[in-house]
Protein backbone atom coordinates (compact mmCIF):
# COMPACT_ATOMS: atom_id res chain seq x y z
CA UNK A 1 -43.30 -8.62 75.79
CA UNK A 2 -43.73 -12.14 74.16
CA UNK A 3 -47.56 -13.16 72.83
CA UNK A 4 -47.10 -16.08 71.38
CA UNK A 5 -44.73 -19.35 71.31
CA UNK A 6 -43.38 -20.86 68.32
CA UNK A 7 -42.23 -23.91 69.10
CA UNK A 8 -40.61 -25.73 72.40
CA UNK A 9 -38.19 -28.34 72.23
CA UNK A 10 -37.92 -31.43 74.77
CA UNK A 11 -34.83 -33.42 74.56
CA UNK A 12 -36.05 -37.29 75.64
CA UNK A 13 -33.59 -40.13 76.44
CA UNK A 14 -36.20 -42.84 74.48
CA UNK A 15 -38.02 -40.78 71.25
CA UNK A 16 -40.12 -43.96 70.32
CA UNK A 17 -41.50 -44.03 74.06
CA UNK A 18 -41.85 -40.05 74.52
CA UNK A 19 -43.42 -39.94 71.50
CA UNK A 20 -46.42 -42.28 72.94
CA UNK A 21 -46.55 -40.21 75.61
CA UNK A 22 -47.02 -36.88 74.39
CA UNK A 23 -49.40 -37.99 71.27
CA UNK A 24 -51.22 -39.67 74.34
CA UNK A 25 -51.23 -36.52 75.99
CA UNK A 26 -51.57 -33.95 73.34
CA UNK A 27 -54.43 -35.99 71.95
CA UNK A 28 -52.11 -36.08 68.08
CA UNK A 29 -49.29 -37.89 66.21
CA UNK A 30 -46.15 -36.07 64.86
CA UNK A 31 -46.60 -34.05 61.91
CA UNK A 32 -43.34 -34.31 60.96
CA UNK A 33 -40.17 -36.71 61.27
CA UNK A 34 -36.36 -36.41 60.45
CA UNK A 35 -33.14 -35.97 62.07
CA UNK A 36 -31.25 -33.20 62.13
CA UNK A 37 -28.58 -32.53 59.36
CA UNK A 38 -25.30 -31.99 61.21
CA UNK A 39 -25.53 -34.49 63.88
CA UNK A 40 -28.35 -37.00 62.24
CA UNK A 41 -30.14 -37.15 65.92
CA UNK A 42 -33.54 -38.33 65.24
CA UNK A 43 -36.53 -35.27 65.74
CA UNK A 44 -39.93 -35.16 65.08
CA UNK A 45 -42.80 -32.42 65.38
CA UNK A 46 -46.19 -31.13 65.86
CA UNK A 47 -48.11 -28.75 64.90
């Protein structure tokens, strides 16, 4: 039986404008921002 989540991952069409959104939201910023290393697709994160 699962207890906890780790993470959850959203793919968004605009990351600038979901981004907004969610820190709107969620009440935070990002933590974290990158892209991923294979196909260089922009990400970011909260913790």
């Amino acid at each position: 039986m699962t207890t906890t989540i780790d993470h959850i991952i959203i793919a968004v069409s605009d990351l600038a404008e979901a981004s907004a959104e969610y820190s709107a939201l969620l009440g935070r910023e990002p933590s974290w921002r990158g892209a991923t290393p294979i196909t260089a697709q922009p990400i970011r994160f909260s913790n």
